[in-house]
C-alpha atoms as a PDB file:
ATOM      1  CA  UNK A   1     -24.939  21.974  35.634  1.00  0.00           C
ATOM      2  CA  UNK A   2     -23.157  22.721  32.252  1.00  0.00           C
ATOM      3  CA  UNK A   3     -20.111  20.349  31.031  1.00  0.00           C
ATOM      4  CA  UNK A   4     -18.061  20.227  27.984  1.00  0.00           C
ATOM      5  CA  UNK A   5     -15.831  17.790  25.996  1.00  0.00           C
ATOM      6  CA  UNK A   6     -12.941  18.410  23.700  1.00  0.00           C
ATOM      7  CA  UNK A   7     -13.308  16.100  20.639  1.00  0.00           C
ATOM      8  CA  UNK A   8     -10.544  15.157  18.025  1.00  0.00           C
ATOM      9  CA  UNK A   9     -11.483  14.402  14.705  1.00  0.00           C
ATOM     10  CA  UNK A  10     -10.134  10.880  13.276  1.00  0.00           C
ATOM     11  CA  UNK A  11      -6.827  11.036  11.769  1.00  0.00           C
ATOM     12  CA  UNK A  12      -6.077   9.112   8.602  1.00  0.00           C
ATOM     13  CA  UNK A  13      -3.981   5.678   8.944  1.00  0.00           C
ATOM     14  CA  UNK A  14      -2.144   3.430   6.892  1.00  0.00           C
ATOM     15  CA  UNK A  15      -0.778   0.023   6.962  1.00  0.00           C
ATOM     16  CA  UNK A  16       1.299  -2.475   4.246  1.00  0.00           C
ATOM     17  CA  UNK A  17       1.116  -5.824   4.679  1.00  0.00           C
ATOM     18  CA  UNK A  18       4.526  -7.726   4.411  1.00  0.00           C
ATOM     19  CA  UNK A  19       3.373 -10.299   1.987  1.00  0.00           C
ATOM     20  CA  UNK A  20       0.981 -11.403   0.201  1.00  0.00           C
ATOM     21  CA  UNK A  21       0.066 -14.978  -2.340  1.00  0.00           C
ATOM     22  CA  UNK A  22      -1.474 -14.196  -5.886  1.00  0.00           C
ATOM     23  CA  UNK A  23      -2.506 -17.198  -6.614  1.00  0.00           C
ATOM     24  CA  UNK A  24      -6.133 -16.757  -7.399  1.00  0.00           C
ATOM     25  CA  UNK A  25      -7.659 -18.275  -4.082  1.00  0.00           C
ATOM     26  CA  UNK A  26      -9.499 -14.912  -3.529  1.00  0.00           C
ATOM     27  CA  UNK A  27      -7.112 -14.824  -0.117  1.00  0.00           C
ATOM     28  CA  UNK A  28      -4.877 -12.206   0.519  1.00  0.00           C
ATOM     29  CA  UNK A  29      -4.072 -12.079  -3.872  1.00  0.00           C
ATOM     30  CA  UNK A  30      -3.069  -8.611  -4.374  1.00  0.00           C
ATOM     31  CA  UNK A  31      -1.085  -5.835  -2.568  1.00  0.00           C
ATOM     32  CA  UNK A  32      -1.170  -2.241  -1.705  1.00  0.00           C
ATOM     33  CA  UNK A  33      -1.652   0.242   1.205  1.00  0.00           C
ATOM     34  CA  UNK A  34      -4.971  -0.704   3.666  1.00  0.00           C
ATOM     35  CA  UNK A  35      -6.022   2.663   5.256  1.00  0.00           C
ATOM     36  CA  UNK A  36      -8.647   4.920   6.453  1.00  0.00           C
ATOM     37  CA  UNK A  37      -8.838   8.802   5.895  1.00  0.00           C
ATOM     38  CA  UNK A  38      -6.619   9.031   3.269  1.00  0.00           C
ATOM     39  CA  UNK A  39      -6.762  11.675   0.617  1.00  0.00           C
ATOM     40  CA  UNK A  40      -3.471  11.203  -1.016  1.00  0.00           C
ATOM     41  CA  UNK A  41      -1.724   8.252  -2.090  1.00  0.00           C
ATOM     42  CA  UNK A  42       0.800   6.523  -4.127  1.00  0.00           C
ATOM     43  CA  UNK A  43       3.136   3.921  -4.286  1.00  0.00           C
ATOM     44  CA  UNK A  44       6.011   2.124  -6.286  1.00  0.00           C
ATOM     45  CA  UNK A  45       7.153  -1.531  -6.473  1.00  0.00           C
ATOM     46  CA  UNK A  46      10.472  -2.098  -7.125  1.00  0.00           C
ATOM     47  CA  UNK A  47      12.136  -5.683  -8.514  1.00  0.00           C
ATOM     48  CA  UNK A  48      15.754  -6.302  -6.840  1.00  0.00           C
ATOM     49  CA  UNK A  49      17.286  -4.061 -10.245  1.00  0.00           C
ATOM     50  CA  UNK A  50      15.422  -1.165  -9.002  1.00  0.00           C
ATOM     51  CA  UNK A  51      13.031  -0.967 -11.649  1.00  0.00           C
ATOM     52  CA  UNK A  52       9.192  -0.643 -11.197  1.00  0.00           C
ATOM     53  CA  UNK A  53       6.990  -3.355 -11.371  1.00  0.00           C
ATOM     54  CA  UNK A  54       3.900  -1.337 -10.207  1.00  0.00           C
ATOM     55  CA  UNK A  55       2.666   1.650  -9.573  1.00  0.00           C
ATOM     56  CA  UNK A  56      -0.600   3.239  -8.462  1.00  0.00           C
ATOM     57  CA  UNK A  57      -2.165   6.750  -7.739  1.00  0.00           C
ATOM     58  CA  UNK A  58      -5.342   4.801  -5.978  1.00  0.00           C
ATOM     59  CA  UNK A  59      -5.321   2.564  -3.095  1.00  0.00           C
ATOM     60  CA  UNK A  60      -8.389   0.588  -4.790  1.00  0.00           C
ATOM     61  CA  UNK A  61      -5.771  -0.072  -7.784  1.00  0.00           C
ATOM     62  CA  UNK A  62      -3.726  -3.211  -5.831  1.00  0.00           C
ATOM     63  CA  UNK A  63      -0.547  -4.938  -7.200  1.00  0.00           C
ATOM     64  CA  UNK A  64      -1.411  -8.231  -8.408  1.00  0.00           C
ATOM     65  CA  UNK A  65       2.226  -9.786  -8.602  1.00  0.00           C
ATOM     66  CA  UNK A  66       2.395  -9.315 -12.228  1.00  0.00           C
ATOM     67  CA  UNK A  67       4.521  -6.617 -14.582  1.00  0.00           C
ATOM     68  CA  UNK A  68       2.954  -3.837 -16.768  1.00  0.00           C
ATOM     69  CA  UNK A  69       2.852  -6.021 -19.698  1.00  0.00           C
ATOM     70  CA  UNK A  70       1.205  -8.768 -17.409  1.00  0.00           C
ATOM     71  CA  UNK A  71       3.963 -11.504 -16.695  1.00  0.00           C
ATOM     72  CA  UNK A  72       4.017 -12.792 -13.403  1.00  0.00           C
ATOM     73  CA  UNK A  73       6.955 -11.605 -11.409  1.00  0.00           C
ATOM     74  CA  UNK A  74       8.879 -14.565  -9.596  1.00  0.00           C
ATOM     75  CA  UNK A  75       8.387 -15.455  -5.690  1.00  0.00           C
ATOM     76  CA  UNK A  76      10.411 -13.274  -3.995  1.00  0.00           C
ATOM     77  CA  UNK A  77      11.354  -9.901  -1.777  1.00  0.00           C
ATOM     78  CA  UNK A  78      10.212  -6.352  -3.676  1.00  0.00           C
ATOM     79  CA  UNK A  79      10.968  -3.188  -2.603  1.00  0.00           C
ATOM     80  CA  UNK A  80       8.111  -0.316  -2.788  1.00  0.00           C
ATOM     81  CA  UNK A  81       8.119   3.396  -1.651  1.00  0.00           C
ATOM     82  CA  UNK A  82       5.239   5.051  -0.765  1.00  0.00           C
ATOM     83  CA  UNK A  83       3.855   8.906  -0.232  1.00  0.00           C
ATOM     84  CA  UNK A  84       0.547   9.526   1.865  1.00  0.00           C
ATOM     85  CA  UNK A  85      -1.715  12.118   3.424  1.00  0.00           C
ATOM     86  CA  UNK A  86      -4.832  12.045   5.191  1.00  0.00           C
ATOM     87  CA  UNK A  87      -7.395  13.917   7.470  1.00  0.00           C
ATOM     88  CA  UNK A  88      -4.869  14.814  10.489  1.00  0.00           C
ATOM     89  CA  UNK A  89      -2.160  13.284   8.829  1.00  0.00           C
ATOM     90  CA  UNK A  90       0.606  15.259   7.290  1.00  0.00           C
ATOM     91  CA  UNK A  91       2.275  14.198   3.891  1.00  0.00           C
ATOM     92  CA  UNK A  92       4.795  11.406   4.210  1.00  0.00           C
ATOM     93  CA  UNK A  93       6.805   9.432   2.724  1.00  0.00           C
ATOM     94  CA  UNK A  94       8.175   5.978   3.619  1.00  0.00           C
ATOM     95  CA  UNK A  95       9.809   2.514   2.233  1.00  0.00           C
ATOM     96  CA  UNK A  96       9.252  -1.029   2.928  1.00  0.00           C
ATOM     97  CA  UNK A  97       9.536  -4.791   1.880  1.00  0.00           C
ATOM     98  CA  UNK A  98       6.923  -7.185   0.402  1.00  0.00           C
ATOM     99  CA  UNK A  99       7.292 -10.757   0.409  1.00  0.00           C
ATOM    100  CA  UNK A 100       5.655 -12.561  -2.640  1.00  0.00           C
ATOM    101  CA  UNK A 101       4.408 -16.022  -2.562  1.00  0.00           C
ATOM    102  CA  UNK A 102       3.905 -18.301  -5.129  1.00  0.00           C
END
């Protein structure tokens, strides 16, 4: 008897979280993309002006609710923008809303 199966490879995923607490409990501190597969990968955090807070080429490099020049941000809604690609996953782009707690 002979059989065969068609296989798909994994495609990559991605998934934001919609908020987050930095507070230094070592729970849920910092904020950025959670994903497998993926080869490409940036994002942008925007304040309510429209100007970034954060930005990152690596999903190991996680916002940590502070500003470039490292003063915390105040509790509230942020903006980011993100681009992505992945094994079976074509290039896209997409926006969203984070929460911060304080």
């Amino acid at each position: 008897a002979v059989d065969s199966i068609q296989t798909r490879p994994p495609a990559g995923t991605i998934y934001f979280p919609n908020s987050f607490t930095p507070d230094g409990d070592g729970i849920n501190d910092t904020f950025g993309g959670e994903g497998l597969l993926i080869s490409t990968y940036e994002l942008w955090v925007f304040n309510r002006w429209g100007q970034v807070v954060f930005e990152s080429n690596d999903m190991a490099n996680r916002w940590n609710g502070r500003t470039p020049d490292g003063e915390e941000v105040p509790q509230g809604i942020y903006q980011y923008k993100y681009i992505v690609e992945g094994l079976s996953m074509p290039k896209r782009m997409g926006f969203g809303h984070i929460t911060l707690l304080r």
